[in-house]
PDB file of N, CA and C in Angstrom:
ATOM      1  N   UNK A   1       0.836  -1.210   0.000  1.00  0.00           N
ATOM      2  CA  UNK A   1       0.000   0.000   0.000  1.00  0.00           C
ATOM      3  C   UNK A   1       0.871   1.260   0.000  1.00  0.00           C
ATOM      4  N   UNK A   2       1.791   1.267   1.198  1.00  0.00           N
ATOM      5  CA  UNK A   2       2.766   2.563   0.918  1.00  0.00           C
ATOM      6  C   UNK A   2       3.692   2.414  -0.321  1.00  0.00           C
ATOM      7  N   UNK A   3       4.185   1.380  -0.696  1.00  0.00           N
ATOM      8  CA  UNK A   3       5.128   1.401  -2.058  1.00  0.00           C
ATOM      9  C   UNK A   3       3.936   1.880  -2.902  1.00  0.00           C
ATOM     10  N   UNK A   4       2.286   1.876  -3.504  1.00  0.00           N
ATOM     11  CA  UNK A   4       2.215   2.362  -4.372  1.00  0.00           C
ATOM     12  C   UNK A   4       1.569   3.364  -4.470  1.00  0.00           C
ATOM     13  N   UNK A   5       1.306   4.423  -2.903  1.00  0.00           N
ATOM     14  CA  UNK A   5       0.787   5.072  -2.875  1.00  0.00           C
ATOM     15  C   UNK A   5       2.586   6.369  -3.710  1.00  0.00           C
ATOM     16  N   UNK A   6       3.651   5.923  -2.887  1.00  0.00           N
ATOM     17  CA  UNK A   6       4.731   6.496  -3.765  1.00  0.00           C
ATOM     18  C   UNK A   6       5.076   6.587  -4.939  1.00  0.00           C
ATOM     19  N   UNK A   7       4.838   5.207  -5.691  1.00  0.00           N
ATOM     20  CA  UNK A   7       4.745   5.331  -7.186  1.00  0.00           C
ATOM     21  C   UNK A   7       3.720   6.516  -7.547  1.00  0.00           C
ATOM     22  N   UNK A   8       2.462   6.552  -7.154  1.00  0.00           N
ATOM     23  CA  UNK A   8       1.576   7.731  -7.493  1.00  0.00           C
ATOM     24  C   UNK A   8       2.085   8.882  -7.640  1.00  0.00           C
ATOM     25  N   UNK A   9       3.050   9.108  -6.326  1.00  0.00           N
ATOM     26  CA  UNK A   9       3.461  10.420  -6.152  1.00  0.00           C
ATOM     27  C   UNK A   9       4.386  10.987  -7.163  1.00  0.00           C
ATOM     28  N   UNK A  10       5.150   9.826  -7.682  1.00  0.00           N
ATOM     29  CA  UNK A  10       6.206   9.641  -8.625  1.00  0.00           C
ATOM     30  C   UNK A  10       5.658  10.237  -9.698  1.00  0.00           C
ATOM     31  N   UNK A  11       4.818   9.658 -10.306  1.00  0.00           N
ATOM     32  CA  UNK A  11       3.975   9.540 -11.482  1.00  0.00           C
ATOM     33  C   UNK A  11       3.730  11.330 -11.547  1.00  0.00           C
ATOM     34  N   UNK A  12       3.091  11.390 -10.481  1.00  0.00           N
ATOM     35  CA  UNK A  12       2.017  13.099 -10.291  1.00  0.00           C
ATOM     36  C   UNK A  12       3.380  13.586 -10.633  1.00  0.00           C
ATOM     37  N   UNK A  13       4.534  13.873 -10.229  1.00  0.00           N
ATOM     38  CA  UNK A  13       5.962  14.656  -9.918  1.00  0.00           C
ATOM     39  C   UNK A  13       6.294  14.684 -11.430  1.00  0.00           C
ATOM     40  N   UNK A  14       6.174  13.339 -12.344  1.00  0.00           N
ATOM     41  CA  UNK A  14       6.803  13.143 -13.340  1.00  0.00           C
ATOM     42  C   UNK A  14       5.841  13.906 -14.291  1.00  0.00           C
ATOM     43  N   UNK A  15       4.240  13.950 -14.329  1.00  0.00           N
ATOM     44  CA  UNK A  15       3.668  14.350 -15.758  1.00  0.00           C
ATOM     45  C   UNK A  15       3.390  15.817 -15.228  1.00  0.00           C
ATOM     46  N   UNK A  16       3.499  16.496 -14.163  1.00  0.00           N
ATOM     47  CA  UNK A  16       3.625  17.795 -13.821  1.00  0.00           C
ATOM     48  C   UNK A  16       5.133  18.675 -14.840  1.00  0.00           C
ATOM     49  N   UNK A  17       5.933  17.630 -14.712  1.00  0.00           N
ATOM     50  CA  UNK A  17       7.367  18.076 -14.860  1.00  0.00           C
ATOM     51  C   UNK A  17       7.319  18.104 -16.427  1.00  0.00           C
ATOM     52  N   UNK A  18       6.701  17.145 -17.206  1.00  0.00           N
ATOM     53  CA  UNK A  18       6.854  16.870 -18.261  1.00  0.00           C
ATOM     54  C   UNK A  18       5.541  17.991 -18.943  1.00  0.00           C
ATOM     55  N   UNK A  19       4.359  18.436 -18.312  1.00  0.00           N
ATOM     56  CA  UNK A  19       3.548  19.381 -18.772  1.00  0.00           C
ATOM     57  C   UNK A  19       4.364  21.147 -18.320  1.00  0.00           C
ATOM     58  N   UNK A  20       4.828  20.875 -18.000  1.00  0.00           N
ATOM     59  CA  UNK A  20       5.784  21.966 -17.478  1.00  0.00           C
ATOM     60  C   UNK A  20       6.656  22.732 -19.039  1.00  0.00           C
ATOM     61  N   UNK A  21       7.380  21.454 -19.446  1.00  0.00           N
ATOM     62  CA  UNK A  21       8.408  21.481 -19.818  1.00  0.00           C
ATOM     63  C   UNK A  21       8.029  21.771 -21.458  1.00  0.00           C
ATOM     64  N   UNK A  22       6.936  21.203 -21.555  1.00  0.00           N
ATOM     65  CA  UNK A  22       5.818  21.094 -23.065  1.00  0.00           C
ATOM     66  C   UNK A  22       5.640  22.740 -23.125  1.00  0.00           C
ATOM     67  N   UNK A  23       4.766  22.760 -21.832  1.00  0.00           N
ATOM     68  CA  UNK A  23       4.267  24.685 -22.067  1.00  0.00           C
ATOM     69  C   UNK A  23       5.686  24.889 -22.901  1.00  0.00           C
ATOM     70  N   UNK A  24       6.886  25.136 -21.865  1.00  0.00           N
ATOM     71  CA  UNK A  24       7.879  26.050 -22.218  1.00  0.00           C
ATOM     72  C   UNK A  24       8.310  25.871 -24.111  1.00  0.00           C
ATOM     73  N   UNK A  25       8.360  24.697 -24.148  1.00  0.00           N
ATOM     74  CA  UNK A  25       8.474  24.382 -25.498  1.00  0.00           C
ATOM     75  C   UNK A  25       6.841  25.029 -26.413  1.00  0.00           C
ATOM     76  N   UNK A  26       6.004  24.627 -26.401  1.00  0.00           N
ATOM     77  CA  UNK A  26       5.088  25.314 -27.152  1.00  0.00           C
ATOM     78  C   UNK A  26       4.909  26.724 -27.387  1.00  0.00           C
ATOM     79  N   UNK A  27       5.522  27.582 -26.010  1.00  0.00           N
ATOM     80  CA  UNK A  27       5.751  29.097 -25.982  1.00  0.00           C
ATOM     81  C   UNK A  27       7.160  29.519 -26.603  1.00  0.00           C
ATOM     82  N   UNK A  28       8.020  28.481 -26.746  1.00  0.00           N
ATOM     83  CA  UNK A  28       8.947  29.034 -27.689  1.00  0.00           C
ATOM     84  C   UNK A  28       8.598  28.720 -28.620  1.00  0.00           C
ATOM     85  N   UNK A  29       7.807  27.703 -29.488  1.00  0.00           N
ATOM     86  CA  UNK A  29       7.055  27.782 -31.095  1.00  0.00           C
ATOM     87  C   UNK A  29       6.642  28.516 -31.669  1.00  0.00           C
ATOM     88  N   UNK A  30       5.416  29.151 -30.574  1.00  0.00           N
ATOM     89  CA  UNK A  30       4.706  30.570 -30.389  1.00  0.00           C
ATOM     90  C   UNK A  30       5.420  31.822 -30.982  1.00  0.00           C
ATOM     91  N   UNK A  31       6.179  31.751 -30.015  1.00  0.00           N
ATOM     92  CA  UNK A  31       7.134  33.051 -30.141  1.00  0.00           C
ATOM     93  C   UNK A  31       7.821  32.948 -31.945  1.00  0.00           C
ATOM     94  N   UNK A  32       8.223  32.063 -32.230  1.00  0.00           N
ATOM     95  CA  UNK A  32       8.863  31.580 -33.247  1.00  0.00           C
ATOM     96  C   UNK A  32       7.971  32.061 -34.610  1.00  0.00           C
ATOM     97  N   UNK A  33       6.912  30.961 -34.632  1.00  0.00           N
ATOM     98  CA  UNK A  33       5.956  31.577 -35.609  1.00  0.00           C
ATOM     99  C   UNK A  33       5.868  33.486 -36.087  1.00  0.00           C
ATOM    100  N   UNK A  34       5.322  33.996 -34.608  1.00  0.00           N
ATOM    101  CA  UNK A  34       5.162  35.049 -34.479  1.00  0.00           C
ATOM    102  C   UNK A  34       6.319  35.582 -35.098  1.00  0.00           C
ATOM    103  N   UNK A  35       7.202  35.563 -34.803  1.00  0.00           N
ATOM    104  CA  UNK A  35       8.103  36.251 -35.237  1.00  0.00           C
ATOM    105  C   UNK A  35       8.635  36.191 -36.851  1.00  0.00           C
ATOM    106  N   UNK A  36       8.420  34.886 -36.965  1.00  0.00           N
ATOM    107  CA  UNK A  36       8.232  34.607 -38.484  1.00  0.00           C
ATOM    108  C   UNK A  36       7.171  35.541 -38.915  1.00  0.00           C
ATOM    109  N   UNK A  37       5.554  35.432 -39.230  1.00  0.00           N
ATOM    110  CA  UNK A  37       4.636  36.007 -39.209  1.00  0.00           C
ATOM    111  C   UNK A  37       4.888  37.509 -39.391  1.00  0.00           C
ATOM    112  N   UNK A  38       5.410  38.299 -38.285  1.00  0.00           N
ATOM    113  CA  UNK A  38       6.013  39.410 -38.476  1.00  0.00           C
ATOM    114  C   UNK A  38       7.013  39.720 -39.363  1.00  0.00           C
ATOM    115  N   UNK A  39       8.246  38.803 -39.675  1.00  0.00           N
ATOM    116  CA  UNK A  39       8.855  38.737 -41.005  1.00  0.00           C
ATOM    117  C   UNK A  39       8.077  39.006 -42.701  1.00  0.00           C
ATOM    118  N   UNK A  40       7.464  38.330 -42.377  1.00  0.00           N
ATOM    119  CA  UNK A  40       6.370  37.988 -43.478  1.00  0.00           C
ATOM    120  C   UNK A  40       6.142  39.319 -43.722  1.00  0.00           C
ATOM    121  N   UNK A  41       5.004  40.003 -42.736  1.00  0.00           N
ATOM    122  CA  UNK A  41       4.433  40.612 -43.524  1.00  0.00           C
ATOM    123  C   UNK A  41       5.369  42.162 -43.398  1.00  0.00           C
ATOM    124  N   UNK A  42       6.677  42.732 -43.007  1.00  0.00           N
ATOM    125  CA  UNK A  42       7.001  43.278 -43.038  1.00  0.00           C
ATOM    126  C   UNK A  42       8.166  42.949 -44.593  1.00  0.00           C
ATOM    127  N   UNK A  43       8.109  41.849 -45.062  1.00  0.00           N
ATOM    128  CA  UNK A  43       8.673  41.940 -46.541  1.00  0.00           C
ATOM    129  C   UNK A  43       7.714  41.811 -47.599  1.00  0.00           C
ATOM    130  N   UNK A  44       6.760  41.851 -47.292  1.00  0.00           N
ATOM    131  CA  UNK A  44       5.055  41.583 -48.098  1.00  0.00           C
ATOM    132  C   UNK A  44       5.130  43.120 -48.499  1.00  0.00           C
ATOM    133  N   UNK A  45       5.126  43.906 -47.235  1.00  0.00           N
ATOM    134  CA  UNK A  45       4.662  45.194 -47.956  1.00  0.00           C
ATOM    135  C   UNK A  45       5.735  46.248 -47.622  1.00  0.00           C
TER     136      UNK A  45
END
């Protein structure tokens, strides 16, 4: 019972860390695009 109430905890620690780590990566895509995007249309016109 206590070994898998720890695995749980493990688990919670691990997909916190790993949704963490996603944001940061998806907000540098973000940023990326955007900035592309802004490229764009500042050689468009």
């Amino acid at each position: 019972f206590i070994n898998n109430t720890k695995a749980k905890e493990c688990r919670n620690k691990v997909s916190k860390y790993l949704t963490v780590e996603e944001l940061q990566i998806s907000a540098e895509i973000l940023a990326r695009v955007t900035l592309l995007s802004d490229l764009k249309q500042k050689l468009l016109h």
